[in-house]
Protein backbone atom coordinates (compact mmCIF):
# COMPACT_ATOMS: atom_id res chain seq x y z
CA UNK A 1 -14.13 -47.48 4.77
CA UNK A 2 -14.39 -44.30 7.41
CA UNK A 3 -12.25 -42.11 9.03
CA UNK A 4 -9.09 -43.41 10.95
CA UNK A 5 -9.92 -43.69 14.67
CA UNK A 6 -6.78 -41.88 16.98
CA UNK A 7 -5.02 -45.13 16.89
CA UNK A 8 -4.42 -45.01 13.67
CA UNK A 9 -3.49 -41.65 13.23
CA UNK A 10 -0.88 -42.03 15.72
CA UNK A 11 0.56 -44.96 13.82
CA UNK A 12 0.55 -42.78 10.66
CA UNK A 13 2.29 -39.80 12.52
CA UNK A 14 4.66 -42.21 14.25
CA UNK A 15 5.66 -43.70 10.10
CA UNK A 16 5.99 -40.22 9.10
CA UNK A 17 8.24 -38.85 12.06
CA UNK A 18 10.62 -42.26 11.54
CA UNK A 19 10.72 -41.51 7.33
CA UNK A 20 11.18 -37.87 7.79
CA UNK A 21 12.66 -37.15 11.08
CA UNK A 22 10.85 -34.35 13.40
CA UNK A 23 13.22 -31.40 12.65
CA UNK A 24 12.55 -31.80 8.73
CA UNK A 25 8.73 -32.41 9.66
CA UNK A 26 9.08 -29.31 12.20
CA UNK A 27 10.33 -27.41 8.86
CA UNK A 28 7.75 -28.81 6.79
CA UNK A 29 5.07 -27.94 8.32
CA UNK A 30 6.74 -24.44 8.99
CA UNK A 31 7.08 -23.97 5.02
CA UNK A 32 3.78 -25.06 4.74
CA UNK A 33 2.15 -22.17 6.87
CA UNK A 34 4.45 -19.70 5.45
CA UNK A 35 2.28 -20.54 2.03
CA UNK A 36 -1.23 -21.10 3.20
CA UNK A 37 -0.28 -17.27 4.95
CA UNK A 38 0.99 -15.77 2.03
CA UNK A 39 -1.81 -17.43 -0.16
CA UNK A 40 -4.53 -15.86 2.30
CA UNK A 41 -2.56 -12.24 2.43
CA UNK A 42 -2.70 -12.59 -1.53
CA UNK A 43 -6.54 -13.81 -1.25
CA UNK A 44 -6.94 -10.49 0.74
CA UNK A 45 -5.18 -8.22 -1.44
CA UNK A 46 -6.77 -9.08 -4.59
CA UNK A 47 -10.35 -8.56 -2.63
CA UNK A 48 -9.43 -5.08 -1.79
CA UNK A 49 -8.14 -4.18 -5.33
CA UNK A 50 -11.56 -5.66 -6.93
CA UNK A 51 -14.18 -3.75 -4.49
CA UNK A 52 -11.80 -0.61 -4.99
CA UNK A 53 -12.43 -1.18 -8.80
CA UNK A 54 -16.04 -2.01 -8.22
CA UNK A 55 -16.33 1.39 -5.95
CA UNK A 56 -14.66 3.10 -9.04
CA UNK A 57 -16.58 2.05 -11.80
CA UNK A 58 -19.89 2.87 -9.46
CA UNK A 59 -18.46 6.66 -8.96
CA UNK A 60 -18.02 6.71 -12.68
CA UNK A 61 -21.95 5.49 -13.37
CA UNK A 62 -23.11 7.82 -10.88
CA UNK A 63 -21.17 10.93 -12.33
CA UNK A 64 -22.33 10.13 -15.89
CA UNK A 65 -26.22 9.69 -14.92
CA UNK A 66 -25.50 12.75 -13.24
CA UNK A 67 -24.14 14.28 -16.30
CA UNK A 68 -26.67 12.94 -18.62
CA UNK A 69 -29.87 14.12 -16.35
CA UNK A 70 -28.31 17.85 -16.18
CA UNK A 71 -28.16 17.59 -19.87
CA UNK A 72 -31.93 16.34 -20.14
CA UNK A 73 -33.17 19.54 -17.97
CA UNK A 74 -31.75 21.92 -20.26
């Protein structure tokens, strides 16, 4: 079984408009963007926090090879 062609789709939307009425779908779908936006400004977020922990944990390894080859010359 494929895809629904556009005939079908419209049937669909038409059944869900009549069960749900089109200022409850309206606020549906509004709630529904509100979360897929707050899921991708969370997404974001916890990106920058990681590469801000990876760029701090690099700074650390570079000061302590530094640290460790001064003490080797001496």
């Amino acid at each position: 079984m494929g895809m629904p062609g556009p005939m079908q789709l419209l049937l669909i939307l038409a059944i869900v408009i009549v069960i749900f009425g089109a200022k409850r779908l309206k606020n549906i779908g509004s709630d529904l963007g509100g979360a897929v936006k707050g899921f991708k400004t969370a997404v974001k977020d916890e990106a920058e926090e990681t590469t801000a922990q990876i760029e701090e944990v690099k700074d650390d390894v570079e000061t302590a090879a530094k640290r460790d080859n001064e003490e080797n010359k001496v």
